[in-house]
PDB file of N, CA and C in Angstrom:
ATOM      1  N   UNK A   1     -53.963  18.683  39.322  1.00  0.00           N
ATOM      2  CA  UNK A   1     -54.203  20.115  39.419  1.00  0.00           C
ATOM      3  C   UNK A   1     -55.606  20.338  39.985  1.00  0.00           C
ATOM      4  N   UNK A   2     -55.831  21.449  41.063  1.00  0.00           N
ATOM      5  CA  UNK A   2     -57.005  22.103  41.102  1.00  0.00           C
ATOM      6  C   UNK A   2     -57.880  22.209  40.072  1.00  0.00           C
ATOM      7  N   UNK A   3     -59.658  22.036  40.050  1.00  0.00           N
ATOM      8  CA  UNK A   3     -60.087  22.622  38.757  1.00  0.00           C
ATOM      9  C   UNK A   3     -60.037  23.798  38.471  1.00  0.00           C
ATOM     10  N   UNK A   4     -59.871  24.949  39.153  1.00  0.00           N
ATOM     11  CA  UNK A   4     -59.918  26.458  38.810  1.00  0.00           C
ATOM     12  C   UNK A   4     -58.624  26.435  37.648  1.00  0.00           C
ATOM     13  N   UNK A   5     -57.214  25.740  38.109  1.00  0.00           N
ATOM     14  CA  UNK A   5     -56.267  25.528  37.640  1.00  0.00           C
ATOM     15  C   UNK A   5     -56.111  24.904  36.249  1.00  0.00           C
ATOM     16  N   UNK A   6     -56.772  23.648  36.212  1.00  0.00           N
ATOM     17  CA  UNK A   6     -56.859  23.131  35.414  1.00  0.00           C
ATOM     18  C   UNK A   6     -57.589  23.589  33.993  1.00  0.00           C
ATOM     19  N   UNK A   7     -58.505  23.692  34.686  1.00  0.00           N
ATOM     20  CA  UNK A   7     -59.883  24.511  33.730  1.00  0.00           C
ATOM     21  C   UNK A   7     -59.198  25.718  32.600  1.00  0.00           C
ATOM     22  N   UNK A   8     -58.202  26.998  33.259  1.00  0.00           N
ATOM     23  CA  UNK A   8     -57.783  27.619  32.348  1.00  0.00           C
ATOM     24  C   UNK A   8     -56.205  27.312  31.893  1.00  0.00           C
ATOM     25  N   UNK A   9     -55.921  26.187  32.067  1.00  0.00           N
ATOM     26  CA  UNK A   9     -54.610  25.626  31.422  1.00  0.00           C
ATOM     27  C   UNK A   9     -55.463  25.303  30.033  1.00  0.00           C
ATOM     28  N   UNK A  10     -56.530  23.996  30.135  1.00  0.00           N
ATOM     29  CA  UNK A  10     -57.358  23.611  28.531  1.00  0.00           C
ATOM     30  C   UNK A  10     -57.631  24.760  28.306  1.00  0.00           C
ATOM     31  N   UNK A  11     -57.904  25.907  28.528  1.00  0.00           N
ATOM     32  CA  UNK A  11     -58.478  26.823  27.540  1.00  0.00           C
ATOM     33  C   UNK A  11     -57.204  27.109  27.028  1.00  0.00           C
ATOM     34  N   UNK A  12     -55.816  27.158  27.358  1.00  0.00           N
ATOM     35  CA  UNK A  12     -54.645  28.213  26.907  1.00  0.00           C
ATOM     36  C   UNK A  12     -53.944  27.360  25.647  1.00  0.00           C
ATOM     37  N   UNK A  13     -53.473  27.993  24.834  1.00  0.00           N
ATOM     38  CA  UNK A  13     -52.651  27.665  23.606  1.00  0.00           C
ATOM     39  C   UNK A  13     -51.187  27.789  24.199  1.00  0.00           C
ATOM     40  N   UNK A  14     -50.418  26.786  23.911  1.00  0.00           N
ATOM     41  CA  UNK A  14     -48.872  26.918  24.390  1.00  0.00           C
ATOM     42  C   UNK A  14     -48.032  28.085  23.554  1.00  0.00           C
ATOM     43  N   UNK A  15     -47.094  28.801  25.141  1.00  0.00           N
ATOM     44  CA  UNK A  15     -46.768  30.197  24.846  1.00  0.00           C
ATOM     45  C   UNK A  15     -47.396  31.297  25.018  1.00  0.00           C
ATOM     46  N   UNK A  16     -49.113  30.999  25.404  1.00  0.00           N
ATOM     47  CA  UNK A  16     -49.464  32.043  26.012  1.00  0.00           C
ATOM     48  C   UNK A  16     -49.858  32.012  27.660  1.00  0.00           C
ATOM     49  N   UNK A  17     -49.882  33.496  28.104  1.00  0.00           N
ATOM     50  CA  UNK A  17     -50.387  33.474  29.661  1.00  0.00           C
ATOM     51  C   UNK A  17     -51.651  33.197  29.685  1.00  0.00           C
ATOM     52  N   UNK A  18     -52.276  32.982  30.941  1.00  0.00           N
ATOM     53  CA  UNK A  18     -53.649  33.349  31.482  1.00  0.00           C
ATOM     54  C   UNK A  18     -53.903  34.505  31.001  1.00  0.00           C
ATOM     55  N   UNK A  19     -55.423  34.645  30.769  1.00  0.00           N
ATOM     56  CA  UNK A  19     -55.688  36.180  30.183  1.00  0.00           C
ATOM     57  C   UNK A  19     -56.061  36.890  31.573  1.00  0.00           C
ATOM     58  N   UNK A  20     -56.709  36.039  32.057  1.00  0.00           N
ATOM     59  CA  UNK A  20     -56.630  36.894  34.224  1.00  0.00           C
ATOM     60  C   UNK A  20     -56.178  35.666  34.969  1.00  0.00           C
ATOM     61  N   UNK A  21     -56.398  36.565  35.943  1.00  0.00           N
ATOM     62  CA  UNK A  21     -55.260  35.535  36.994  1.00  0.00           C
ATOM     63  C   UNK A  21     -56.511  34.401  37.360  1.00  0.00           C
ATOM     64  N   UNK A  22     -55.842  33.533  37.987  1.00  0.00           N
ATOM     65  CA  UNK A  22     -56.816  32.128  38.478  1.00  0.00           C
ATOM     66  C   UNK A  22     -56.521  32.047  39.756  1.00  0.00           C
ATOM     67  N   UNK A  23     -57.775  32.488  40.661  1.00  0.00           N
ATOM     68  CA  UNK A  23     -57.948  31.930  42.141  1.00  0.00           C
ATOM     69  C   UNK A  23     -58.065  30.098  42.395  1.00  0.00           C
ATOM     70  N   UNK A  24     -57.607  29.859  42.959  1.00  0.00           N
ATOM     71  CA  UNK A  24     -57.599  28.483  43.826  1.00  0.00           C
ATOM     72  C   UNK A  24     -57.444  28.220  45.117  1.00  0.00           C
ATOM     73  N   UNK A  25     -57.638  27.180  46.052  1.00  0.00           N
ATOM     74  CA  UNK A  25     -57.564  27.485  47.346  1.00  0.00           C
ATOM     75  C   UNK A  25     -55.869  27.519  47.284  1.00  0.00           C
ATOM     76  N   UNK A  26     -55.081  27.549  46.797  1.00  0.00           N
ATOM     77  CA  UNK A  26     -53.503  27.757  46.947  1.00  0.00           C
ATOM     78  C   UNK A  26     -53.371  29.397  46.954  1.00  0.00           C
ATOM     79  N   UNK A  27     -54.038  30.398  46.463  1.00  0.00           N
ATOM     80  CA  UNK A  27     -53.908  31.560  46.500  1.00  0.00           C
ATOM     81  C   UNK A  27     -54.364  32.307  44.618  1.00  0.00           C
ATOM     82  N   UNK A  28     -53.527  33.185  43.637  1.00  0.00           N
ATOM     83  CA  UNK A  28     -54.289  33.737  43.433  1.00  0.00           C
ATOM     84  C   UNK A  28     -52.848  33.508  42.052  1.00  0.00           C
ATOM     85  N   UNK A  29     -52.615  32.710  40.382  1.00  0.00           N
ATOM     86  CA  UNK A  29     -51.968  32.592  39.793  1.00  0.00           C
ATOM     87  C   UNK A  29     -52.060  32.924  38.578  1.00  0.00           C
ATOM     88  N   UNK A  30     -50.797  33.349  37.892  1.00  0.00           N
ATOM     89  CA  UNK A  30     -50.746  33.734  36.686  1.00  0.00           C
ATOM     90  C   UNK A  30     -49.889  32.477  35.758  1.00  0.00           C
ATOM     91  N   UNK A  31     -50.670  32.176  34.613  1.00  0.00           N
ATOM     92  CA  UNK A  31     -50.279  31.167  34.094  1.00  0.00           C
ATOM     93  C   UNK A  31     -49.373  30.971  32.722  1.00  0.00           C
ATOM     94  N   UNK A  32     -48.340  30.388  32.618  1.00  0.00           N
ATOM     95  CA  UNK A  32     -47.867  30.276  31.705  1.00  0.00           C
ATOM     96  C   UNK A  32     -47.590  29.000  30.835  1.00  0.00           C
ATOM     97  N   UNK A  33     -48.211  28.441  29.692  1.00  0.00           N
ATOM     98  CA  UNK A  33     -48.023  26.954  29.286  1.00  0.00           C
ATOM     99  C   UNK A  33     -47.183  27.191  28.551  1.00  0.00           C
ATOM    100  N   UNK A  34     -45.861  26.771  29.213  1.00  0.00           N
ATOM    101  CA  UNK A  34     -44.446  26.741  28.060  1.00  0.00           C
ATOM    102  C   UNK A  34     -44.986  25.334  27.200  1.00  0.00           C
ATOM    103  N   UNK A  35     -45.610  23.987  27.403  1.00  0.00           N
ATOM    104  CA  UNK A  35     -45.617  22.943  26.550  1.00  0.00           C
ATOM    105  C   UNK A  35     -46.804  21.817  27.132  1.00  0.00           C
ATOM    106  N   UNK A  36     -47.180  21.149  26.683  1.00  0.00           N
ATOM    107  CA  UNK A  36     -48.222  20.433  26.295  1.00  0.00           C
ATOM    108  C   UNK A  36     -47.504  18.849  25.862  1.00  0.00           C
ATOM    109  N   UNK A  37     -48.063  17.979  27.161  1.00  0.00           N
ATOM    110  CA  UNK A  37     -47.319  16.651  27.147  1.00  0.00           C
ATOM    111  C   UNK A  37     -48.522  15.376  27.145  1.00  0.00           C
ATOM    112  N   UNK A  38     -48.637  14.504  26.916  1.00  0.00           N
ATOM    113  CA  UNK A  38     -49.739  13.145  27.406  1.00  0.00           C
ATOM    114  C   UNK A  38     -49.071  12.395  28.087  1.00  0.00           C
ATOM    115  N   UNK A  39     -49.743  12.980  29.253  1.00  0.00           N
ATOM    116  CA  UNK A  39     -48.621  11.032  30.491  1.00  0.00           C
ATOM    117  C   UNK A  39     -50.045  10.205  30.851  1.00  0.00           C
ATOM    118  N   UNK A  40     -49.594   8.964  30.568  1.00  0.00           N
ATOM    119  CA  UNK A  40     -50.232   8.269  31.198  1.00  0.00           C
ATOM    120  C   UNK A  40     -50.518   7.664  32.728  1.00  0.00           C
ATOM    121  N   UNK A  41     -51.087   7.621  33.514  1.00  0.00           N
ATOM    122  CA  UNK A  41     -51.412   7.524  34.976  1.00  0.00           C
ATOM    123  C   UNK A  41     -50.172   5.897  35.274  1.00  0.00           C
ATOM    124  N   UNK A  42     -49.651   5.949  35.955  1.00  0.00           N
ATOM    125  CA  UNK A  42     -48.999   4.992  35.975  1.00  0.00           C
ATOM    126  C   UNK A  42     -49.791   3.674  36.647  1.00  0.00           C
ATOM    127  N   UNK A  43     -49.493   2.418  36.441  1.00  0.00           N
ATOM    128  CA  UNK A  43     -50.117   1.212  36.398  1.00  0.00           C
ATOM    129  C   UNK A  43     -50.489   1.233  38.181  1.00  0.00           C
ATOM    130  N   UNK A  44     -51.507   0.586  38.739  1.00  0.00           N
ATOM    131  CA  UNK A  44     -52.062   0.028  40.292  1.00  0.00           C
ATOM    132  C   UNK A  44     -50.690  -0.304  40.822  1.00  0.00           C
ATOM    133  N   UNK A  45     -50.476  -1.290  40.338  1.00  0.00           N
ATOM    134  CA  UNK A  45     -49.009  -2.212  40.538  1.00  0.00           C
ATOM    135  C   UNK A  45     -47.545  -1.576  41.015  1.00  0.00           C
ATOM    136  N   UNK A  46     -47.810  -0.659  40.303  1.00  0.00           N
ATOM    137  CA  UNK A  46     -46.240   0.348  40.166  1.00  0.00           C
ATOM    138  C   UNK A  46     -46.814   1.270  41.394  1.00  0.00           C
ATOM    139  N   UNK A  47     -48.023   1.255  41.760  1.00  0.00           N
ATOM    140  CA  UNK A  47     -47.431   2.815  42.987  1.00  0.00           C
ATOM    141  C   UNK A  47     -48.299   1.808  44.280  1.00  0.00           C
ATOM    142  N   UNK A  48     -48.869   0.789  44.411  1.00  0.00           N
ATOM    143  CA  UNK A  48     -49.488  -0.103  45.336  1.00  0.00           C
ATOM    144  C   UNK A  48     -49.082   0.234  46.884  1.00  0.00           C
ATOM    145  N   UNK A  49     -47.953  -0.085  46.922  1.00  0.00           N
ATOM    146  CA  UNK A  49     -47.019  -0.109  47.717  1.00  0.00           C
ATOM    147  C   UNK A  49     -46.583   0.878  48.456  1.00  0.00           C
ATOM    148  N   UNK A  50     -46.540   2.391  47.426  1.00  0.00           N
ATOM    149  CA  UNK A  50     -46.232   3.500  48.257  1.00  0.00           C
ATOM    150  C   UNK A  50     -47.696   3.718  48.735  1.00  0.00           C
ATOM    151  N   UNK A  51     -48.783   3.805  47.996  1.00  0.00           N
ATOM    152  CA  UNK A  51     -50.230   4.029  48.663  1.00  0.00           C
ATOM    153  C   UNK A  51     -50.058   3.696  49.905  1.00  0.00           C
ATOM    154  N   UNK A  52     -49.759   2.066  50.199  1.00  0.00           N
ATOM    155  CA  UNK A  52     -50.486   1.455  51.056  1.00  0.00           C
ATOM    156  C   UNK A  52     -49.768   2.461  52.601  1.00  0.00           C
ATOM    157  N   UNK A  53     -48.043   2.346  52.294  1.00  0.00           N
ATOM    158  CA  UNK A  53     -47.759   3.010  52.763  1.00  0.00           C
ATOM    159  C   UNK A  53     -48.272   4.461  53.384  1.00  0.00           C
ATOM    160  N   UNK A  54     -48.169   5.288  52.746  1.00  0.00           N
ATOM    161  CA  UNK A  54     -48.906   6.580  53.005  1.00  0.00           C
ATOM    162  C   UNK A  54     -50.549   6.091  53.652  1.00  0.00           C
ATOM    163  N   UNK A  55     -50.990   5.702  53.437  1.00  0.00           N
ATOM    164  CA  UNK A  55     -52.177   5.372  54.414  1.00  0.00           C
ATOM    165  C   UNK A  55     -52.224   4.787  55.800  1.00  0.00           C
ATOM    166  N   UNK A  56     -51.117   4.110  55.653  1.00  0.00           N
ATOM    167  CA  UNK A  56     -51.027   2.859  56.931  1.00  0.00           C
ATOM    168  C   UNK A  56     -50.107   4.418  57.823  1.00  0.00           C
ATOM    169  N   UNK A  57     -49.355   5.194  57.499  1.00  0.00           N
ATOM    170  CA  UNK A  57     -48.864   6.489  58.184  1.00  0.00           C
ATOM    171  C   UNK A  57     -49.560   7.436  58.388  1.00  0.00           C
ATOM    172  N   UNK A  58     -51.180   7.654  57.928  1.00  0.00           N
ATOM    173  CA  UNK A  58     -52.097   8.591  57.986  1.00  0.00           C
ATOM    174  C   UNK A  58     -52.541   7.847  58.971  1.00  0.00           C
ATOM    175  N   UNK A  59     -52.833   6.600  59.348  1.00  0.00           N
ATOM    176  CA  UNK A  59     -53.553   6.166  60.257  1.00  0.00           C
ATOM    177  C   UNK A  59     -53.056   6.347  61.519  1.00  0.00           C
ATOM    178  N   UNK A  60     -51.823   5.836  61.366  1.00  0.00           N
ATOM    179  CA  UNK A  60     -50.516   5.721  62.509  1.00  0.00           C
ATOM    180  C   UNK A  60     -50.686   7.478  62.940  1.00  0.00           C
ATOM    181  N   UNK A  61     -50.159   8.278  62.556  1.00  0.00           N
ATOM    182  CA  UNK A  61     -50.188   9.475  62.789  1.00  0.00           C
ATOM    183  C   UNK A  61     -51.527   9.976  63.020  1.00  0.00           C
ATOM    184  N   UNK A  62     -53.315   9.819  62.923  1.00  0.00           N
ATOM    185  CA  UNK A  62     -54.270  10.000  63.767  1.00  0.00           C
ATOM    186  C   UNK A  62     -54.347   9.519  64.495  1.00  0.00           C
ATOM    187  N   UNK A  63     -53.719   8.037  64.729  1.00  0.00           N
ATOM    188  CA  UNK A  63     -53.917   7.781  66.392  1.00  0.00           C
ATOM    189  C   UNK A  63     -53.398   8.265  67.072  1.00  0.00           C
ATOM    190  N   UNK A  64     -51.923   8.406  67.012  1.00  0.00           N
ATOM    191  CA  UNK A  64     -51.306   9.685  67.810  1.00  0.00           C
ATOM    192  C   UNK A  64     -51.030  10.627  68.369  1.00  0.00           C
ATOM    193  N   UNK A  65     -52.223  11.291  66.764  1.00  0.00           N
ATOM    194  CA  UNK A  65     -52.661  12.928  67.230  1.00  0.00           C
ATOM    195  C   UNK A  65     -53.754  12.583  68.526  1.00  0.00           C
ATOM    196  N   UNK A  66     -54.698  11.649  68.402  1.00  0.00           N
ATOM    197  CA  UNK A  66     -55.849  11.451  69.222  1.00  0.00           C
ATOM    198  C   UNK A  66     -55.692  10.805  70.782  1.00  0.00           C
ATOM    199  N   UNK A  67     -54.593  10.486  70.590  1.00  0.00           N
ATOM    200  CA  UNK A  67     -54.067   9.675  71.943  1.00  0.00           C
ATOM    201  C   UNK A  67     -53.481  11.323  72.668  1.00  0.00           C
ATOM    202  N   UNK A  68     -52.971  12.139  72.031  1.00  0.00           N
ATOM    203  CA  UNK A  68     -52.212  13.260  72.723  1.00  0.00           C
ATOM    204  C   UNK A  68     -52.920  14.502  72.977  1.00  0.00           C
ATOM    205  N   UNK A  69     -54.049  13.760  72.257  1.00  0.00           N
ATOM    206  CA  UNK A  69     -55.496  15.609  72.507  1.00  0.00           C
ATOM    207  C   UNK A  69     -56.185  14.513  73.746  1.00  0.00           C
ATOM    208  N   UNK A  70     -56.274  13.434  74.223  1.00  0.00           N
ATOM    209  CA  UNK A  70     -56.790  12.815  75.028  1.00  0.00           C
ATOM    210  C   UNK A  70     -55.934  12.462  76.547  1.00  0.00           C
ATOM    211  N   UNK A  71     -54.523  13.390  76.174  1.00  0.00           N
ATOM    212  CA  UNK A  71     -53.808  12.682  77.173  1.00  0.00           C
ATOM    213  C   UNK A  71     -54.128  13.551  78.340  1.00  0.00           C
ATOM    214  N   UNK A  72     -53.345  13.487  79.391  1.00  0.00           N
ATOM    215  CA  UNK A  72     -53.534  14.387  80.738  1.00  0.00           C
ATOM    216  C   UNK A  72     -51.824  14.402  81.178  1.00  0.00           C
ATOM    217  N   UNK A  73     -51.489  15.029  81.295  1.00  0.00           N
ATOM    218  CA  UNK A  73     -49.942  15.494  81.317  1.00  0.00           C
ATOM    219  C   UNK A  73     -49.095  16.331  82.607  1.00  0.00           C
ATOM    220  N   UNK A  74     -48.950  15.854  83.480  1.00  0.00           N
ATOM    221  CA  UNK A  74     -48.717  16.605  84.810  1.00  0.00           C
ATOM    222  C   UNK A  74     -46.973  16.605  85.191  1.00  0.00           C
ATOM    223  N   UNK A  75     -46.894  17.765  85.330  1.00  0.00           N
ATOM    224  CA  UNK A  75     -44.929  17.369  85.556  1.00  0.00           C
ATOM    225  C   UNK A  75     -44.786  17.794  87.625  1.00  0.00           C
TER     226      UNK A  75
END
């Protein structure tokens, strides 16, 4: 979560709203905590793989973008 977001979820008791709304760069929310859970972050091991993924496709996809703002294109 955003901190603006976050910040007035810990203040709220479950079952109640935001007492005002909460700006974030997503826009402008009214909050409701139906419930209150503890997850733990899941292990390096268990998400490794999709990381590496998603990065090795952030890369792939800026070179791309940068090869095509650099290209010259004549029909």
């Amino acid at each position: 979560m955003v901190p603006p977001f976050a910040d007035a979820v810990r203040a709220m008791e479950v079952g109640t709203f935001s007492q005002q709304p909460v700006q974030t760069r997503f826009g402008w929310h009214v909050i409701l905590l139906e419930d209150e859970s503890d997850q733990q972050a899941p292990a390096m091991e268990a998400v490794k793989d999709n990381l590496t993924t998603i990065v090795e496709q952030t890369k792939v996809q800026a070179y791309l973008d940068d090869l095509e703002a650099r290209a010259y294109i004549t029909r």
